[in-house]
N, C-alpha and C. Protein backbone atom coordinates (compact mmCIF):
# COMPACT_ATOMS: atom_id res chain seq x y z
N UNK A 1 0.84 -1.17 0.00
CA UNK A 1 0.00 0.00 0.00
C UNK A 1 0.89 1.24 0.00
N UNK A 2 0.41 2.31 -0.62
CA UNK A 2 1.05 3.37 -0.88
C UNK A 2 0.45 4.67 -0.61
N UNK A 3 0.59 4.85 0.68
CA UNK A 3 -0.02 6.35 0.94
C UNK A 3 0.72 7.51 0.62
N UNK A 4 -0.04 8.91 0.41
CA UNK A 4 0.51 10.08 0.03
C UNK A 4 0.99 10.12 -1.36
N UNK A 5 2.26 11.42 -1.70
CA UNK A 5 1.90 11.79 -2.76
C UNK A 5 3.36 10.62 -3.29
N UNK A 6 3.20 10.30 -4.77
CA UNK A 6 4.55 9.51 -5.51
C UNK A 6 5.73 10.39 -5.76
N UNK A 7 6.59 9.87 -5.32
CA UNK A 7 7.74 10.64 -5.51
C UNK A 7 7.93 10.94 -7.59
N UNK A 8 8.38 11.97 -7.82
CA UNK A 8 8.37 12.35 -9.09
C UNK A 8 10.46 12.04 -9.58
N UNK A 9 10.39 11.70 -10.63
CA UNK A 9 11.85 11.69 -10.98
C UNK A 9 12.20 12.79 -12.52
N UNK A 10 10.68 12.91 -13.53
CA UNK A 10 10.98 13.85 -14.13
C UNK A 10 11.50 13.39 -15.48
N UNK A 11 11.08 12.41 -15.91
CA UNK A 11 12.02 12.31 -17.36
C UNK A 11 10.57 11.18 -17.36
N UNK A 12 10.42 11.44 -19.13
CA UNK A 12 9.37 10.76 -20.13
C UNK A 12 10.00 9.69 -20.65
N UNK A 13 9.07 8.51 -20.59
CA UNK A 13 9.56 7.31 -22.05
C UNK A 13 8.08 7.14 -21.98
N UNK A 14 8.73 6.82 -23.40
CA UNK A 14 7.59 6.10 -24.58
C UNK A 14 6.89 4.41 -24.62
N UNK A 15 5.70 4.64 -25.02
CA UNK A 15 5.63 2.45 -25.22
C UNK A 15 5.04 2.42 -26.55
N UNK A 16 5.89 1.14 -27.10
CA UNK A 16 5.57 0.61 -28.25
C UNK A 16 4.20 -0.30 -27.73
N UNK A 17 3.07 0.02 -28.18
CA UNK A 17 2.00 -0.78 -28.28
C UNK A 17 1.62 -2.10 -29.59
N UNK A 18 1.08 -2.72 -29.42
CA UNK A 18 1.25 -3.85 -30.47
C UNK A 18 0.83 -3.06 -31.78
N UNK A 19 0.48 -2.09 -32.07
CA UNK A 19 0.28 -1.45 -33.39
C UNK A 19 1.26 -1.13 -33.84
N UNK A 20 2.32 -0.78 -33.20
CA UNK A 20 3.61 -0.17 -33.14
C UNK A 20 3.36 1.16 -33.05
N UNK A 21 2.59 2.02 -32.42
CA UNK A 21 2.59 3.72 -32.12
C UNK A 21 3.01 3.81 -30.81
N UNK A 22 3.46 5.28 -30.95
CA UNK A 22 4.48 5.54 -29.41
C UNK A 22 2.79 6.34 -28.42
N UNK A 23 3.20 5.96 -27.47
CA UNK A 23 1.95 6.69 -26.17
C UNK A 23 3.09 7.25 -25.15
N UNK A 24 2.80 8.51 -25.60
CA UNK A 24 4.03 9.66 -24.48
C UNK A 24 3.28 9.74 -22.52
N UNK A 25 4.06 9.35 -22.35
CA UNK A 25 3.76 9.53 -20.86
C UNK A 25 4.22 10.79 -20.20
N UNK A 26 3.37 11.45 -19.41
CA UNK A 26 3.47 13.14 -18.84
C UNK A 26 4.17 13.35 -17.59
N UNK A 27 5.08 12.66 -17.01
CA UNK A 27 6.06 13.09 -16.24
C UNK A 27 6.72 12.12 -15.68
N UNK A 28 6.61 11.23 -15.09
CA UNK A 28 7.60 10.14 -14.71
C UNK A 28 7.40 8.88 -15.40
N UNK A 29 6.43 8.12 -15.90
CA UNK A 29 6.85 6.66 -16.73
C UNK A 29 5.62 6.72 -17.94
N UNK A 30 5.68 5.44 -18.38
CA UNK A 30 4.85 5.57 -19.48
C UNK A 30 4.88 4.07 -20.33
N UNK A 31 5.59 3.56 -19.85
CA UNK A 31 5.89 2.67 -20.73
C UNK A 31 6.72 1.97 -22.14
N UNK A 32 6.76 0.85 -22.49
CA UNK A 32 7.72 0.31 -23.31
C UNK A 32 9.08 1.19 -23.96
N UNK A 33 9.63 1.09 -24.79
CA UNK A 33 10.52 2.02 -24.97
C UNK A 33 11.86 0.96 -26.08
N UNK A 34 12.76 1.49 -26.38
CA UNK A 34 13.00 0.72 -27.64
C UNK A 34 14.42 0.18 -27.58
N UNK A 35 14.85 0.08 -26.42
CA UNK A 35 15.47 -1.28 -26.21
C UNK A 35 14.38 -2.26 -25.24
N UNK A 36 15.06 -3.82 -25.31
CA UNK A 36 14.69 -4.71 -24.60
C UNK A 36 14.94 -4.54 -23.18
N UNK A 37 15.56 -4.17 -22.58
CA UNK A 37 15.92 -3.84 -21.59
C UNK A 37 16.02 -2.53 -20.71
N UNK A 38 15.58 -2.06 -19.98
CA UNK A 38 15.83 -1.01 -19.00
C UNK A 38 14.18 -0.23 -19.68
N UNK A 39 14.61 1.47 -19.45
CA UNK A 39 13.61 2.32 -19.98
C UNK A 39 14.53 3.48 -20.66
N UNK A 40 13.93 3.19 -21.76
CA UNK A 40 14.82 4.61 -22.65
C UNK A 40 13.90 6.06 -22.77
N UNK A 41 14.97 7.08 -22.02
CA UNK A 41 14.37 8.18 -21.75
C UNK A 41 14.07 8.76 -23.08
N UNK A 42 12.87 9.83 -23.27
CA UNK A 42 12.67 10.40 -24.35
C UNK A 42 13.04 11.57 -24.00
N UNK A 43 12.71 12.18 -22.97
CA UNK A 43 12.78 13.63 -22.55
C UNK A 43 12.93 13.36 -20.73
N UNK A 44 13.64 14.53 -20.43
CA UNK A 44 14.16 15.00 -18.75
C UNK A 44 13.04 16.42 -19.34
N UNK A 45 12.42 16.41 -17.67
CA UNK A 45 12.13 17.60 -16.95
C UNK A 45 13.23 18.44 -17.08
N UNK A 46 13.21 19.70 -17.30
CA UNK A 46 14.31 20.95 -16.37
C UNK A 46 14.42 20.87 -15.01
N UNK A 47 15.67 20.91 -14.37
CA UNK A 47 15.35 21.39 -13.41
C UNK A 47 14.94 19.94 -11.86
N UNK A 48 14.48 19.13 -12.48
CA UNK A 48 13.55 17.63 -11.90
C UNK A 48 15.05 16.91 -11.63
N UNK A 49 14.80 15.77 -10.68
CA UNK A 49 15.59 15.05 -10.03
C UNK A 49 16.30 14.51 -11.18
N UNK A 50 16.07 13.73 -12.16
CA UNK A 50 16.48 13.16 -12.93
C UNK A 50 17.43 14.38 -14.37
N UNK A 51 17.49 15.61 -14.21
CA UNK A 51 18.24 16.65 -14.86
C UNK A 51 19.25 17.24 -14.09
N UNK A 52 18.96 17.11 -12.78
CA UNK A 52 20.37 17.04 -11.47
C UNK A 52 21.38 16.04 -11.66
N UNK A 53 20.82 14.74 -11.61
CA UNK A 53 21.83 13.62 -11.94
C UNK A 53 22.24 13.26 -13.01
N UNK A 54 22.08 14.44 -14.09
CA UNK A 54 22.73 14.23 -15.65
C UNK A 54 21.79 13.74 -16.61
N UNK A 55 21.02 12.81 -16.08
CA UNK A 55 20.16 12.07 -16.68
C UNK A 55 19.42 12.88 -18.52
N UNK A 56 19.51 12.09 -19.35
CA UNK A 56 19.26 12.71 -20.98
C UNK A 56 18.50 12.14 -21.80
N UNK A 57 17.58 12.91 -22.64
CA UNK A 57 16.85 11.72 -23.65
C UNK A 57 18.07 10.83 -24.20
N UNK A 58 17.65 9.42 -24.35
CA UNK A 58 18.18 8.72 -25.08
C UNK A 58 19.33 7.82 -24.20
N UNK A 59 19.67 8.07 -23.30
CA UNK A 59 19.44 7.39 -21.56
C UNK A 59 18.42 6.26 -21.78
N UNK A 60 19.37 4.81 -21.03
CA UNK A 60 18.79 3.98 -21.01
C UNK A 60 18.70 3.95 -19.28
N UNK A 61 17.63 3.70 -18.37
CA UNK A 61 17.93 3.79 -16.70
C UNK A 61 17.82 2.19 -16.76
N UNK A 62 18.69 1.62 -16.23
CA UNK A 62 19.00 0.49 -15.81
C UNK A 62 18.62 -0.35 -14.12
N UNK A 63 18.42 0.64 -13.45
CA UNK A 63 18.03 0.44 -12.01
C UNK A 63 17.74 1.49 -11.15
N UNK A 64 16.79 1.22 -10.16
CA UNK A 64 16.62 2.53 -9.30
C UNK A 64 16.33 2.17 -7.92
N UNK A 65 17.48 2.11 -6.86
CA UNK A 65 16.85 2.16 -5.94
C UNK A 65 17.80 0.63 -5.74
N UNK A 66 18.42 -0.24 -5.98
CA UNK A 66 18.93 -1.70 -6.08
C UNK A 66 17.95 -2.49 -6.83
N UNK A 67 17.05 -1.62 -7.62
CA UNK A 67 15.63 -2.44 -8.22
C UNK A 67 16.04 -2.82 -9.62
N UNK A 68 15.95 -3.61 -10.56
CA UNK A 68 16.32 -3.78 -11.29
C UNK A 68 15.62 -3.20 -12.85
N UNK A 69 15.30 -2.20 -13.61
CA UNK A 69 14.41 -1.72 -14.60
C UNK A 69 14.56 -2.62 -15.64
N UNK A 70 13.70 -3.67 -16.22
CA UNK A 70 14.00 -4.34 -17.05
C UNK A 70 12.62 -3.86 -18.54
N UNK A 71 12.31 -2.53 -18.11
CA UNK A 71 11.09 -2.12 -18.92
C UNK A 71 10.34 -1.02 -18.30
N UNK A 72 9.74 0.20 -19.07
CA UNK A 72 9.45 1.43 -18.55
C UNK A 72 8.30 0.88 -17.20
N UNK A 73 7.32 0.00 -17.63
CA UNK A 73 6.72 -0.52 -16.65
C UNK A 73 6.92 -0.72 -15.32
N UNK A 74 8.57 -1.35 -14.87
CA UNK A 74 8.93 -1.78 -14.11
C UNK A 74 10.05 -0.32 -13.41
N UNK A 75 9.96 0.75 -14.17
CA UNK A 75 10.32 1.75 -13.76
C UNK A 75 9.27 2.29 -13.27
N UNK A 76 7.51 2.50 -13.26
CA UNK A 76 6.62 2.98 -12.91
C UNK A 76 6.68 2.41 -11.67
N UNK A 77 6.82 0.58 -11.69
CA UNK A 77 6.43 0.44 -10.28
C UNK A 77 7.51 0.24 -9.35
N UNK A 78 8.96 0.69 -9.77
CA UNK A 78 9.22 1.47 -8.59
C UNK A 78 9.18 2.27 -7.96
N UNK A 79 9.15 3.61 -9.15
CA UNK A 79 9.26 5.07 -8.73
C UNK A 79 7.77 5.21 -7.77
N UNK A 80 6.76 4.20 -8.23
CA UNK A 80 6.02 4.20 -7.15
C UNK A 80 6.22 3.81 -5.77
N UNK A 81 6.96 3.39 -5.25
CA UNK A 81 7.34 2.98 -3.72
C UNK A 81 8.01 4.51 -3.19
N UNK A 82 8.69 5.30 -3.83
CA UNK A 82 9.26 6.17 -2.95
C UNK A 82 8.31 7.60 -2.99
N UNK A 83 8.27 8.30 -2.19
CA UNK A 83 8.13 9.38 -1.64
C UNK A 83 8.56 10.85 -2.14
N UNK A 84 7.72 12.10 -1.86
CA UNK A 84 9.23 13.46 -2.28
C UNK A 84 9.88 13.19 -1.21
N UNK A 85 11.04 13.42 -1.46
CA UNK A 85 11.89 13.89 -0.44
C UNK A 85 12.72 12.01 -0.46
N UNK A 86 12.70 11.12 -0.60
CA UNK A 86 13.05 9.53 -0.61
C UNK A 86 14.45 10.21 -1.39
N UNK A 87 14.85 9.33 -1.08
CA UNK A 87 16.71 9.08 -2.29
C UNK A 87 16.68 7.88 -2.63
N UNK A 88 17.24 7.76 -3.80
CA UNK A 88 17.66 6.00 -4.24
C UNK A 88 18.25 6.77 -5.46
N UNK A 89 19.17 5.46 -5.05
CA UNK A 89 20.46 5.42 -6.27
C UNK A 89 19.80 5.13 -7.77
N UNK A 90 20.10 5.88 -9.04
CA UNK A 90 20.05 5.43 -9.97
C UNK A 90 21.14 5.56 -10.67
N UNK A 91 20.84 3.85 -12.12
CA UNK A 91 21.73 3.95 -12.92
C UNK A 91 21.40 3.63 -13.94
N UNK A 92 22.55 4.59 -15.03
CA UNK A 92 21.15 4.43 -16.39
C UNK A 92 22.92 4.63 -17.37
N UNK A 93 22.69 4.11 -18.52
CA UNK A 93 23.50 3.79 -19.96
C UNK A 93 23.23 4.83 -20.80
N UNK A 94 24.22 5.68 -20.77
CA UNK A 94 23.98 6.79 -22.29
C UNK A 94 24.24 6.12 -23.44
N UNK A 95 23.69 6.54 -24.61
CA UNK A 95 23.82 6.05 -26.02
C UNK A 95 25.10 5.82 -26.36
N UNK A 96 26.44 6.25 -25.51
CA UNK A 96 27.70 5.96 -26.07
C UNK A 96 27.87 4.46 -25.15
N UNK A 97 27.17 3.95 -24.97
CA UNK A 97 27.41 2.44 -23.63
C UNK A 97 27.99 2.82 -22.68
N UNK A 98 27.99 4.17 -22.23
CA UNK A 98 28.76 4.52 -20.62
C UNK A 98 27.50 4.48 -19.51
N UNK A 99 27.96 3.72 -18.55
CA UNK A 99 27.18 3.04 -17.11
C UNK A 99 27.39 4.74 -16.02
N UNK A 100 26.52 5.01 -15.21
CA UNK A 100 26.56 6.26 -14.61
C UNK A 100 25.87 6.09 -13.63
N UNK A 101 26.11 6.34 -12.06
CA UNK A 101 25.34 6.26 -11.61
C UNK A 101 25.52 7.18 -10.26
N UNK A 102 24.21 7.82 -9.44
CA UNK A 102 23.99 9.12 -9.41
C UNK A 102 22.79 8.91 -8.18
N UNK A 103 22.51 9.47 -6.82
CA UNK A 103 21.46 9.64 -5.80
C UNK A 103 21.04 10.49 -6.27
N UNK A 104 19.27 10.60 -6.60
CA UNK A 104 18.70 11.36 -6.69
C UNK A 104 17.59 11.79 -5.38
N UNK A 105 17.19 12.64 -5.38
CA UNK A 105 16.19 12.96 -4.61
C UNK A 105 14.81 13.12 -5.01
N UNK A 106 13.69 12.48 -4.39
CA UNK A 106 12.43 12.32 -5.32
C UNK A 106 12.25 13.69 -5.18
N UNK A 107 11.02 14.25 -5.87
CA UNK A 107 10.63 15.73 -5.57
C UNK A 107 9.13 15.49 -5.99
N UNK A 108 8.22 16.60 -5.70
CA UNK A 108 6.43 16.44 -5.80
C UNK A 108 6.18 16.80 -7.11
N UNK A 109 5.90 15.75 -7.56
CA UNK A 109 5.71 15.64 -9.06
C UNK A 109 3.95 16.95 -9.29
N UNK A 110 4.40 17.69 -10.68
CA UNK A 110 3.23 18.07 -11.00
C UNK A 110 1.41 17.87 -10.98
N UNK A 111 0.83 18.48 -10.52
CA UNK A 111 -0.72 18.02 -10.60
C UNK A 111 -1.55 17.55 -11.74
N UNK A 112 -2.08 16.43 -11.62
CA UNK A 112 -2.28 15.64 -13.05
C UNK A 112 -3.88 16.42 -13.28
């Protein structure tokens, strides 16, 4: 169970749906994304936890928290366990294959 507000991290990915069209997600997850593995960022917030720790479209996040991201999905349901104000380690693969990894601080994600 998850009371209060979800911690926000601030960066968009995309999901390939079986039609193959992209569905943009509006501030922290969204789904599928176009590797097999992890969640590939489309866009960082300004300013948002995830533009502190370098974090860039085209950023693959690999883990958050010792959690393992094996799909934007599985990035939703972590970033759902933490809190504003929570820390957990993330680590995510830029498009050149460099590994990075970086404490962020959640922050209160925008009003939907």
């Amino acid at each position: 169970m998850h009371i209060g507000a979800t911690g926000f991290l601030g960066v968009e990915v995309t999901s390939q749906d079986a039609s193959g069209s992209g569905a943009e997600g509006g501030g922290t997850i969204a789904g599928g994304g176009q590797d097999s593995t992890g969640a590939t960022i489309e866009g960082v917030l300004s300013g948002s936890p995830a533009a502190q720790a370098g974090l860039a479209a085209g950023d693959v996040i690999d883990s958050v928290g010792g959690h393992t991201v094996s799909s934007p999905t599985d990035l939703g349901s972590v970033i759902e366990q933490y809190h504003p104000g929570d820390k957990a380690s993330i680590t995510w693969t830029n498009e050149s294959g460099q590994t990075s990894t970086s404490t962020v601080v959640f922050a209160n994600g925008p009003a939907d």
